[in-house]
C-alpha atoms as a PDB file:
ATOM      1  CA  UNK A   1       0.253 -10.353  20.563  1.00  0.00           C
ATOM      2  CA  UNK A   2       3.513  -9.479  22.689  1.00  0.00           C
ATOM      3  CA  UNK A   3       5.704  -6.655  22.388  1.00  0.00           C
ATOM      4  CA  UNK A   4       8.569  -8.882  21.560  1.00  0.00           C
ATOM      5  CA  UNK A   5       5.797 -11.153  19.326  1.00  0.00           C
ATOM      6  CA  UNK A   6       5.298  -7.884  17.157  1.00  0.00           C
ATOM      7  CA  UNK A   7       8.855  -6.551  17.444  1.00  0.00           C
ATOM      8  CA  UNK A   8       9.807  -9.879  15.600  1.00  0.00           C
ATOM      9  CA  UNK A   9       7.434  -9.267  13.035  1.00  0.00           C
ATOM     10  CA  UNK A  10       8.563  -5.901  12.227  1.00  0.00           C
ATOM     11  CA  UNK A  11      12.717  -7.401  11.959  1.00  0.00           C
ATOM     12  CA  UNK A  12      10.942 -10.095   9.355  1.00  0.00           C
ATOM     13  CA  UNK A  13       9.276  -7.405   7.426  1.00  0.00           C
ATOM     14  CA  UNK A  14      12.777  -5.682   7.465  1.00  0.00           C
ATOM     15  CA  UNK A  15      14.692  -8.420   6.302  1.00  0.00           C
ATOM     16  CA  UNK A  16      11.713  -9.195   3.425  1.00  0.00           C
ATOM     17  CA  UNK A  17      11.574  -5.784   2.195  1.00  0.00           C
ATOM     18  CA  UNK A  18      15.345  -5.471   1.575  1.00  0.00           C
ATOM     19  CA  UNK A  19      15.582  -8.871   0.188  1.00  0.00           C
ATOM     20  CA  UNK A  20      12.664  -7.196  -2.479  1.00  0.00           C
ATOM     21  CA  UNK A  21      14.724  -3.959  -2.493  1.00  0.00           C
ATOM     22  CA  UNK A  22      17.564  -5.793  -3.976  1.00  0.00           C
ATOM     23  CA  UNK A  23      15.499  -7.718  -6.492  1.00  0.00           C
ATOM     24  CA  UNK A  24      14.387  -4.666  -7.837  1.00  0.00           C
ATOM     25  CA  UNK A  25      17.959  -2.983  -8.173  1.00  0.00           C
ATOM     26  CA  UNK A  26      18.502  -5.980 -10.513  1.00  0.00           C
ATOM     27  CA  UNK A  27      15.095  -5.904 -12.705  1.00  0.00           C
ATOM     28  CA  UNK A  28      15.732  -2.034 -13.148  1.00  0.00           C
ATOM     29  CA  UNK A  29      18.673  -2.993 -14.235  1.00  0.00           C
ATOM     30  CA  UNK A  30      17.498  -5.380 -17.017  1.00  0.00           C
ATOM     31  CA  UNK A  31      13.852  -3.251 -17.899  1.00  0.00           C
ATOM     32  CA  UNK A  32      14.844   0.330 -17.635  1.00  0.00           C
ATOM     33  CA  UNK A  33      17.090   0.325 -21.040  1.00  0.00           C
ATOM     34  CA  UNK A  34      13.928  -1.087 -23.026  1.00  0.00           C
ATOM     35  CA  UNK A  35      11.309   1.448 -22.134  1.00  0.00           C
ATOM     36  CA  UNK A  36      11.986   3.684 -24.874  1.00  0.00           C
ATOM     37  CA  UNK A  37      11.253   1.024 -27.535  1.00  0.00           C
ATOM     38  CA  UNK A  38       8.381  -0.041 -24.946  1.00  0.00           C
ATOM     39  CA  UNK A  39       4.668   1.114 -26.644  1.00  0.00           C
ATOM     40  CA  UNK A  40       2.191   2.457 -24.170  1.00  0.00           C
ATOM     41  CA  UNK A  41      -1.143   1.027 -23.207  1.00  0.00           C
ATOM     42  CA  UNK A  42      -4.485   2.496 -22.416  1.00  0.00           C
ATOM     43  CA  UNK A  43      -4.897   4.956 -19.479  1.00  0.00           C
ATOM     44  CA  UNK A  44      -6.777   3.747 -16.649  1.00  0.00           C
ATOM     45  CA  UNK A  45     -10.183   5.148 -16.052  1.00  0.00           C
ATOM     46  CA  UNK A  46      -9.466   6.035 -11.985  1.00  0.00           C
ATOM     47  CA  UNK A  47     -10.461   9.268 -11.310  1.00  0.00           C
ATOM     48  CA  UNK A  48      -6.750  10.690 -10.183  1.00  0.00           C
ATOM     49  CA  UNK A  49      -5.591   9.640 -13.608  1.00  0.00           C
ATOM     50  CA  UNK A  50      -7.959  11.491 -15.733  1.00  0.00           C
ATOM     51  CA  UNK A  51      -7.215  14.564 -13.466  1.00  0.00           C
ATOM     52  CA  UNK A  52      -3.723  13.901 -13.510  1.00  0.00           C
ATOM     53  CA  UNK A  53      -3.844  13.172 -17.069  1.00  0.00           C
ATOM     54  CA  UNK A  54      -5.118  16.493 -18.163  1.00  0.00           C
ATOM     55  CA  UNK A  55      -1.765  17.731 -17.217  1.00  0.00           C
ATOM     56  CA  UNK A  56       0.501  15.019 -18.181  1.00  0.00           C
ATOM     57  CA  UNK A  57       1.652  12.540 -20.423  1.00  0.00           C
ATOM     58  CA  UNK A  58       1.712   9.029 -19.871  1.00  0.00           C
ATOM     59  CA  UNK A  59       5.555   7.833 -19.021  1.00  0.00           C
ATOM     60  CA  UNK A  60       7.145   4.388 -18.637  1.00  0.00           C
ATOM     61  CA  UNK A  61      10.098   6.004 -16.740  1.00  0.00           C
ATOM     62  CA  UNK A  62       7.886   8.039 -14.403  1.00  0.00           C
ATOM     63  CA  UNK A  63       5.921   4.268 -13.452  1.00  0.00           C
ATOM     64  CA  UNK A  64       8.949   2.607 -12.990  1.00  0.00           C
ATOM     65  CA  UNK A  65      10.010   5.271 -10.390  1.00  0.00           C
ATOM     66  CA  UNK A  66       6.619   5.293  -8.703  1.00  0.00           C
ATOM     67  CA  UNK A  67       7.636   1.476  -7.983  1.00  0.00           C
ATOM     68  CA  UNK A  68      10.780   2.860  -7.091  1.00  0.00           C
ATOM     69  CA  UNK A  69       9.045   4.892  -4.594  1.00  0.00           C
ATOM     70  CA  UNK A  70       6.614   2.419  -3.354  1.00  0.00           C
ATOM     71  CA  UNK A  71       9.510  -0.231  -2.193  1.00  0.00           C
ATOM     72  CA  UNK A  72      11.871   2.026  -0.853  1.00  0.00           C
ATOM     73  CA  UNK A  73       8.894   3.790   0.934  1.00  0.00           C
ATOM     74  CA  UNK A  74       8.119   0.257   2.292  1.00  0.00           C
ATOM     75  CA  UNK A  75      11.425  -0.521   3.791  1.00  0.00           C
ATOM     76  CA  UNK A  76      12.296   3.240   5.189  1.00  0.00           C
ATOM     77  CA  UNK A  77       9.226   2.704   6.834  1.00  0.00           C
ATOM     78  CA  UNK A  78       9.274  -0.398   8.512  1.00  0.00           C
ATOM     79  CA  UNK A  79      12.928   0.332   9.500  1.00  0.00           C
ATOM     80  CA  UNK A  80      11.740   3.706  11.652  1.00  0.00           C
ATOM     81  CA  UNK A  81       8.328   1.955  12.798  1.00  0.00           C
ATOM     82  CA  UNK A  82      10.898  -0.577  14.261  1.00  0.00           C
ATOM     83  CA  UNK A  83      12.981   2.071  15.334  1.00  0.00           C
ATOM     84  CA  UNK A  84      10.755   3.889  17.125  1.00  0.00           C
ATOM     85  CA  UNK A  85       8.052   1.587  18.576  1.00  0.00           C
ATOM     86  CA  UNK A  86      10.469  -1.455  19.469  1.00  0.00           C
ATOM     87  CA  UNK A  87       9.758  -0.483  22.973  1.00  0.00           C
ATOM     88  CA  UNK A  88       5.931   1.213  22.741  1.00  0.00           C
ATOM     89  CA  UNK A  89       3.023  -0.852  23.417  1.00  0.00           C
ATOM     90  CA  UNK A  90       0.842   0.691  20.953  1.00  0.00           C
ATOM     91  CA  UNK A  91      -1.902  -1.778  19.326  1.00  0.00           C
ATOM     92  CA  UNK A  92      -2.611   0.670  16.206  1.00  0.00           C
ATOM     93  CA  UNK A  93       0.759  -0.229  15.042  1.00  0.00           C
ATOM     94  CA  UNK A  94       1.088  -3.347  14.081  1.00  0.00           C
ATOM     95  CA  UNK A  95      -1.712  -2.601  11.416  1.00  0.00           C
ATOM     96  CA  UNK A  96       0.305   0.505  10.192  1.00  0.00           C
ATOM     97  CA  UNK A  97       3.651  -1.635   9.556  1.00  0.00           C
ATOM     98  CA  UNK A  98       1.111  -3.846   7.771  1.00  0.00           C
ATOM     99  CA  UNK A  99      -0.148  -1.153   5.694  1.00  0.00           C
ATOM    100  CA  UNK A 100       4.059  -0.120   5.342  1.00  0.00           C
ATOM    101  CA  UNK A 101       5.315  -3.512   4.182  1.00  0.00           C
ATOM    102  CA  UNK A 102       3.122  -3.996   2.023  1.00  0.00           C
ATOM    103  CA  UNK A 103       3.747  -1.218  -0.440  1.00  0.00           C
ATOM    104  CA  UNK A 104       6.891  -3.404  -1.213  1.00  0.00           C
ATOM    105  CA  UNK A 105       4.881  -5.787  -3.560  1.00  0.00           C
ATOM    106  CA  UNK A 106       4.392  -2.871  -6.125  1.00  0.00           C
ATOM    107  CA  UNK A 107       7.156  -5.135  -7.644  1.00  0.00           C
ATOM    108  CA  UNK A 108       5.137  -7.079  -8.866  1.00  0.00           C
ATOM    109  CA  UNK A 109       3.840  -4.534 -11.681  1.00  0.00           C
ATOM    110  CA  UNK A 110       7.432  -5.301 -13.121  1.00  0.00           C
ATOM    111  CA  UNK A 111       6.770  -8.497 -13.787  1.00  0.00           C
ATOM    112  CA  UNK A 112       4.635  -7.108 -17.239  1.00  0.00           C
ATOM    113  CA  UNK A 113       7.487  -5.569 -18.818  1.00  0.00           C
ATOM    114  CA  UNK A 114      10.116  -8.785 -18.022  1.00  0.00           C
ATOM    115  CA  UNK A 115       6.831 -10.372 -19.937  1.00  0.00           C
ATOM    116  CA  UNK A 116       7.341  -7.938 -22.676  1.00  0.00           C
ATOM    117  CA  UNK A 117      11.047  -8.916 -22.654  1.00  0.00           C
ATOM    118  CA  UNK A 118      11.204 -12.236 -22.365  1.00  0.00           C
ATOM    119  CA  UNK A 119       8.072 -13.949 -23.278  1.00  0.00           C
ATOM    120  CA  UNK A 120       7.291 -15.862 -20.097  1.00  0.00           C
ATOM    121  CA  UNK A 121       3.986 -18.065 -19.642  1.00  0.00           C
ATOM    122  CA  UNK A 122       0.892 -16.063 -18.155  1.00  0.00           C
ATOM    123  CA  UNK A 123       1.303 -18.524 -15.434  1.00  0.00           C
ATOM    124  CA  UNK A 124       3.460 -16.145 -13.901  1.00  0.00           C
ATOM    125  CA  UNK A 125       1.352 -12.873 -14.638  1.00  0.00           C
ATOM    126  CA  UNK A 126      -1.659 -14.288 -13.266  1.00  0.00           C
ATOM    127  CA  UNK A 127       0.438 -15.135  -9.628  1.00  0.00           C
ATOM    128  CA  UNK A 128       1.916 -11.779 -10.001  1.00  0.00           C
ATOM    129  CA  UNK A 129      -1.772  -9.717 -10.336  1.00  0.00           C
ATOM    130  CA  UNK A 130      -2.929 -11.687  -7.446  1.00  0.00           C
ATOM    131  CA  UNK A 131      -0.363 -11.524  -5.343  1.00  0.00           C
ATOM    132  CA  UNK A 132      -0.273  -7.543  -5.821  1.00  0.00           C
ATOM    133  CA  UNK A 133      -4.335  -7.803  -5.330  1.00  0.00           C
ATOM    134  CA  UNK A 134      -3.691  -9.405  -2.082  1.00  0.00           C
ATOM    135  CA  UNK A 135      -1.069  -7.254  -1.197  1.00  0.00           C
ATOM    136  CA  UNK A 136      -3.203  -3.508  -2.027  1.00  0.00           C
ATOM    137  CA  UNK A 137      -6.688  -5.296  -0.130  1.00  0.00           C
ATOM    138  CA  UNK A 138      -4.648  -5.933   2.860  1.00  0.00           C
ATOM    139  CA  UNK A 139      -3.334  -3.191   3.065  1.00  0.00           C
ATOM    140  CA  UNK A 140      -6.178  -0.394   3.350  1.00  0.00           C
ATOM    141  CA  UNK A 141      -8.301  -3.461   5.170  1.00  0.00           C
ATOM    142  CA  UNK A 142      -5.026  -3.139   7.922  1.00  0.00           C
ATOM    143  CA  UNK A 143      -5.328   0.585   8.073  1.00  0.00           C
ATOM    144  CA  UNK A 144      -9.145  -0.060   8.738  1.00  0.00           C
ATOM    145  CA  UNK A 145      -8.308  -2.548  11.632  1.00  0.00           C
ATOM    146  CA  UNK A 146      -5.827   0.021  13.271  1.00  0.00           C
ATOM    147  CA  UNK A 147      -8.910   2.450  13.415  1.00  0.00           C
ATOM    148  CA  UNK A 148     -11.445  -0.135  15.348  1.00  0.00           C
ATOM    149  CA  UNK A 149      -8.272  -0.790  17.486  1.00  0.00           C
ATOM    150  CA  UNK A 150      -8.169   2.569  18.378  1.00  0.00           C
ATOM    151  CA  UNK A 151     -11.723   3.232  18.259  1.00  0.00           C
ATOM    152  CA  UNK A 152     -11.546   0.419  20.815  1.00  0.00           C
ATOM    153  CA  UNK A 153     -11.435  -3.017  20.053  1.00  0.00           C
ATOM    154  CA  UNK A 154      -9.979  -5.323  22.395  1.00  0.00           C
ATOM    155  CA  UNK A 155      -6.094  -5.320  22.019  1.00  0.00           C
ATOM    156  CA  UNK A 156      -6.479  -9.313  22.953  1.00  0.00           C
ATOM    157  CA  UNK A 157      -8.327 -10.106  19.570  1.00  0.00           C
ATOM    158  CA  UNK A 158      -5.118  -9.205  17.660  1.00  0.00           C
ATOM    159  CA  UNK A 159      -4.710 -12.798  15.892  1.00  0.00           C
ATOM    160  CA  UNK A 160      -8.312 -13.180  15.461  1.00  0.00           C
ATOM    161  CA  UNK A 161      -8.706  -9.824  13.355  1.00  0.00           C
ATOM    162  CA  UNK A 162      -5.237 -10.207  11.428  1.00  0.00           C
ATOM    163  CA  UNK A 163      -7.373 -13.789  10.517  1.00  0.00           C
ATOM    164  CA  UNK A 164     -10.277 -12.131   9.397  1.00  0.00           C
ATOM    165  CA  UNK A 165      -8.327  -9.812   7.478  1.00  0.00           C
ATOM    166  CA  UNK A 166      -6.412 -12.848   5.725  1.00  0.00           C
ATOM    167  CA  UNK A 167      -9.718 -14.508   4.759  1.00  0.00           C
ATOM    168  CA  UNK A 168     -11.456 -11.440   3.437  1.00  0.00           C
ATOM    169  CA  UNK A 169      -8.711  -9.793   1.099  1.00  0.00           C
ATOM    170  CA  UNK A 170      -8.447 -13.730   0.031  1.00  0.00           C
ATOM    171  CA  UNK A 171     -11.973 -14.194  -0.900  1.00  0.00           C
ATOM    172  CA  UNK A 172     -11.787 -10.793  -3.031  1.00  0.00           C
ATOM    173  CA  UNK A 173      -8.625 -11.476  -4.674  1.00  0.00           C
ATOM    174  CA  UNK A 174      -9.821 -14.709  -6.373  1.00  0.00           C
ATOM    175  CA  UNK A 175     -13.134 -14.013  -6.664  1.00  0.00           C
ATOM    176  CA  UNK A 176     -11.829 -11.208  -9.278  1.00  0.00           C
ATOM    177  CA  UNK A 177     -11.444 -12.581 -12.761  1.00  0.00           C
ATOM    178  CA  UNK A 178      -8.232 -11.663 -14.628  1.00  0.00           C
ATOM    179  CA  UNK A 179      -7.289 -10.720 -17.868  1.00  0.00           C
ATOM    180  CA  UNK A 180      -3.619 -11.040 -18.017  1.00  0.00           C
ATOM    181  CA  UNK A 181      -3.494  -9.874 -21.550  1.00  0.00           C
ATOM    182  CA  UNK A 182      -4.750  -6.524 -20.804  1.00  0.00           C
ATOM    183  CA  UNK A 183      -2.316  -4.002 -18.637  1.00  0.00           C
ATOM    184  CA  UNK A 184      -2.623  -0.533 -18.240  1.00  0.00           C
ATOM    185  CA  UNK A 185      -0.352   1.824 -18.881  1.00  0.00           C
ATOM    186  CA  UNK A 186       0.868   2.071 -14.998  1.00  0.00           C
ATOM    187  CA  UNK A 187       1.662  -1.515 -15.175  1.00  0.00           C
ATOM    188  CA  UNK A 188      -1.405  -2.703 -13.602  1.00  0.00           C
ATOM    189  CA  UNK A 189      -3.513  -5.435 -14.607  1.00  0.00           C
ATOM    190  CA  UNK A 190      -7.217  -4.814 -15.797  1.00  0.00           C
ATOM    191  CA  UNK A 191      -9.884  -6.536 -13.356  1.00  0.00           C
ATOM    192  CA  UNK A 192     -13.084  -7.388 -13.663  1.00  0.00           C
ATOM    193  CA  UNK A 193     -16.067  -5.601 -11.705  1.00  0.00           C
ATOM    194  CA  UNK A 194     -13.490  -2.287 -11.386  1.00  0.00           C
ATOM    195  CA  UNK A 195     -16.417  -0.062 -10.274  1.00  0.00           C
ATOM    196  CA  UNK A 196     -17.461  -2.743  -7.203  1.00  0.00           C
ATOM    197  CA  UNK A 197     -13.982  -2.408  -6.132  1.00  0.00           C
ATOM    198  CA  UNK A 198     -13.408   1.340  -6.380  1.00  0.00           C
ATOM    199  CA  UNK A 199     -16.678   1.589  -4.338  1.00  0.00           C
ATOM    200  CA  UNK A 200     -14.998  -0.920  -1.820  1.00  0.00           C
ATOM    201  CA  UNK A 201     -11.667   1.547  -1.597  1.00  0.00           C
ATOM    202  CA  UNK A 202     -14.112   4.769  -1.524  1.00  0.00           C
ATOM    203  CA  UNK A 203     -15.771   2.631   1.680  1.00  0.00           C
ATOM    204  CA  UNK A 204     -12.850   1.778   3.626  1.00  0.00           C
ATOM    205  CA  UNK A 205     -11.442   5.490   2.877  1.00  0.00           C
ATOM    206  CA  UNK A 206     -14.363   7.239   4.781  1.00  0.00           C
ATOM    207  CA  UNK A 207     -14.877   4.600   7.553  1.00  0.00           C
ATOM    208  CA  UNK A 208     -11.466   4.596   8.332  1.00  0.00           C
ATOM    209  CA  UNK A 209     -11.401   8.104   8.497  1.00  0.00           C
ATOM    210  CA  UNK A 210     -14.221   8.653  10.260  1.00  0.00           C
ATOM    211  CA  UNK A 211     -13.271   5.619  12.604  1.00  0.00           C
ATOM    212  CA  UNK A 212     -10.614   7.418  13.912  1.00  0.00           C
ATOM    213  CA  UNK A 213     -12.238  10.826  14.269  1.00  0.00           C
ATOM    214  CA  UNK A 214     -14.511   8.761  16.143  1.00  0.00           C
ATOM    215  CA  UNK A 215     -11.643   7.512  18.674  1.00  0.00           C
ATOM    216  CA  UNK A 216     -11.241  11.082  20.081  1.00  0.00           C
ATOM    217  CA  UNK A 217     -14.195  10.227  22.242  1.00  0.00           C
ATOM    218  CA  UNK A 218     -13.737   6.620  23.316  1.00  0.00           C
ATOM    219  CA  UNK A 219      -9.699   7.193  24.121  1.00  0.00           C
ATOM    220  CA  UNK A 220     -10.305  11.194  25.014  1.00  0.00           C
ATOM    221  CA  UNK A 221      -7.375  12.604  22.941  1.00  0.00           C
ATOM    222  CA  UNK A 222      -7.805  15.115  20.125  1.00  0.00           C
ATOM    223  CA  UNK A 223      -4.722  13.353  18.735  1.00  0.00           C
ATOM    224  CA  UNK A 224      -6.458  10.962  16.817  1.00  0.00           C
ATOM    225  CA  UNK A 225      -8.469  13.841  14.821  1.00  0.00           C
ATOM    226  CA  UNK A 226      -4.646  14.237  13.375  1.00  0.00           C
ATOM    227  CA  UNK A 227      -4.697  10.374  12.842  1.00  0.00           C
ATOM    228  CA  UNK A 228      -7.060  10.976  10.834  1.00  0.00           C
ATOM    229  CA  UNK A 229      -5.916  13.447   8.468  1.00  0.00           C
ATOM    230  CA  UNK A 230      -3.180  11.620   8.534  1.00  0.00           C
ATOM    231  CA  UNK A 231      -4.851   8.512   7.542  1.00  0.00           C
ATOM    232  CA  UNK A 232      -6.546  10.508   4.294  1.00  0.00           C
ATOM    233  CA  UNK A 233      -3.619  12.249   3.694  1.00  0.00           C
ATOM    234  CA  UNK A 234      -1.843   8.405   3.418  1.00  0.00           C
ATOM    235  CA  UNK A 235      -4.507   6.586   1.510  1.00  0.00           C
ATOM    236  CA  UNK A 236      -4.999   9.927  -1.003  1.00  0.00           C
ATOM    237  CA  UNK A 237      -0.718   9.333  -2.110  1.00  0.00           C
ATOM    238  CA  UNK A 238      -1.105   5.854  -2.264  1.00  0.00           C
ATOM    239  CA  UNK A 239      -4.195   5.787  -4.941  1.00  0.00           C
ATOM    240  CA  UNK A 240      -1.621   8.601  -6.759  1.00  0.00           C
ATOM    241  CA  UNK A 241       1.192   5.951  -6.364  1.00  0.00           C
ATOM    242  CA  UNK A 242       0.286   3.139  -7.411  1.00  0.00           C
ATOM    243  CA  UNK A 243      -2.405   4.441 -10.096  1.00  0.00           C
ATOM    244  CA  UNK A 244      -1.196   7.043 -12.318  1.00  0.00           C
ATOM    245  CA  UNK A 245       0.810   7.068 -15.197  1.00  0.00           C
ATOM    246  CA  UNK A 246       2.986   9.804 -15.310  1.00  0.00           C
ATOM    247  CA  UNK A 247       5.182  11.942 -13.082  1.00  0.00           C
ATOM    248  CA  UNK A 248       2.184  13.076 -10.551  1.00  0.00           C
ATOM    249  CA  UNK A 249       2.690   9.145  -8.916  1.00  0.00           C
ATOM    250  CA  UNK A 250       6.440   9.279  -7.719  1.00  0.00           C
ATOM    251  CA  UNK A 251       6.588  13.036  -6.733  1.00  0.00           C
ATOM    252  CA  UNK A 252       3.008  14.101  -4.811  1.00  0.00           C
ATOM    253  CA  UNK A 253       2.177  10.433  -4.757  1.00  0.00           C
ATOM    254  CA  UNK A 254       5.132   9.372  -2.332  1.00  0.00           C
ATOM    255  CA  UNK A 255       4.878  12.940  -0.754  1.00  0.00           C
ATOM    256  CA  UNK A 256       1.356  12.451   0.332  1.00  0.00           C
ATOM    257  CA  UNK A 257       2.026   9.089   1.472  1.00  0.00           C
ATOM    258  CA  UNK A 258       5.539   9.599   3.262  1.00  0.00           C
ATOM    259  CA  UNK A 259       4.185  12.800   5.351  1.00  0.00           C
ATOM    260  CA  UNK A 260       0.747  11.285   5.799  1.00  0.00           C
ATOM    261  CA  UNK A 261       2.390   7.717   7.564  1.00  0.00           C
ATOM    262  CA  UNK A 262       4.852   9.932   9.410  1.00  0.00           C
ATOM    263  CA  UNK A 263       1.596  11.915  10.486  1.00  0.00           C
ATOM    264  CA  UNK A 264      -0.237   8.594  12.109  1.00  0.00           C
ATOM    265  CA  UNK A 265       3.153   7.252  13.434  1.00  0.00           C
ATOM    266  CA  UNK A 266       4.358  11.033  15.137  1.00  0.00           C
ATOM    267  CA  UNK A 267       0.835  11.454  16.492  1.00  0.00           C
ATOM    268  CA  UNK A 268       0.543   7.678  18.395  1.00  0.00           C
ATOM    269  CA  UNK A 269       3.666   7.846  19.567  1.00  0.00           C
ATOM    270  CA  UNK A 270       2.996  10.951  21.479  1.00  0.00           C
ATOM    271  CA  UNK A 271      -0.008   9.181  22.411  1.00  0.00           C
ATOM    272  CA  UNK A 272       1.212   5.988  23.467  1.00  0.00           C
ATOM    273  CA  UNK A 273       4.874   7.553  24.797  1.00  0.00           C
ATOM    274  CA  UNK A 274       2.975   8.836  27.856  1.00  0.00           C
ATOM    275  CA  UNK A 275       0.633   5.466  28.266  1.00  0.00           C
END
């Protein structure tokens, strides 16, 4: 993929996450003045809920604002990725504005209280999980292909691994059976086979991780130990994010996640800058 191939991706991704940030002005608009008539459902069973859980209540208000969070997140980030690497050749990042832009589908969780509201057909909640399944797989499965990029796989093979990416986050997302009567109380649907997946997530945490750890040999900088931290750092705010319940999500959640992405994009730019 070009420079000016990927450049054009990241204006797109601009232009699609403000087009999402302005949908969700609206729905806040509309949901926000229900919530306190709004009854909670169960807690989910992820281990950064129990823990958080101990400490705090669940909150409808403190969900909403993790969405909040997640969208603006999303298009603050794609905007300075653009910024910054419109004229650096550096292959890791086209995975990282992946893992960016995507953050803006947490919208979708919205769609279960407009259900609550106005009664729509589960049609529409069943697209919605999905989509947001999609969304989440591709997104650590992008921060996974940015490691093996740097860990060095051919640059070339750019189209061929976004591709493979595409097929395998499809595969899982409808081979997951859905529920759509049965929400947690973060807005998030219930799957089916939750422990297979949390073991994927636990996977693709420590191999990308290690991944890049392992890059400090094959591109000879001790920058991408920092990737690295930065990388666990990242994935750590996101499970807060988009997981828990309560006020933990949209204040250490975004934290974690915000200084963690600023962490991978600081360190390859310094190591790109001088390529």
């Amino acid at each position: 993929m070009t420079l000016s191939e990927r450049n054009a991706f990241f204006k797109t991704g601009i232009i699609v996450c403000l087009i999402i940030t302005v949908f969700l002005a609206a729905a806040s608009y509309i949901i926000i003045p229900h919530y306190s008539v709004m009854g909670e459902n169960n807690r989910s069973a992820s281990l950064l809920q129990i823990i958080s859980g101990w400490f705090l209540k669940s909150n409808n208000y403190a969900v909403h604002v993790s969405i909040i969070m997640a969208v603006l997140f999303s298009f603050v980030g794609i905007i300075l990725i653009y910024f910054f690497f419109e004229r650096t050749a550096a292959p890791e990042i086209l995975y990282i504005s992946f893992f960016t832009v995507t953050f803006s589908f947490e919208i979708l969780r919205l769609v279960y209280p407009l259900h609550l509201i106005y009664t729509f057909p589960s049609f529409y909640l069943l697209s919605a999980a999905r989509i947001l399944i999609f969304a989440r797989y591709f997104n650590v499965f992008s921060l996974l292909a940015a490691s093996l990029c740097a860990a060095g796989l051919e640059i070339q093979k750019s189209r061929n691994i976004i591709m493979a990416i595409f097929f395998a986050v499809t595969a899982l997302t409808f081979g997951i059976p859905i529920d759509t009567e049965n929400w947690d109380a973060s807005f998030n649907i219930v799957n089916g086979f939750a422990y297979i997946f949390r073991t994927i997530d636990i996977v693709i945490f420590f191999t990308t991780v290690i991944t890049f750890f392992a890059a400090v040999k094959v591109r000879g900088s001790r920058e991408y130990v920092y990737i690295g931290i930065g990388v666990a750092l990242a994935l750590i705010g996101r499970n807060i994010l988009i997981g828990t319940d309560n006020w933990t999500g949209p204040i250490l959640g975004i934290l974690l996640l915000s200084f963690g992405t600023w962490f991978i994009c600081s360190k390859l730019h310094k190591i790109h800058l001088w390529l």
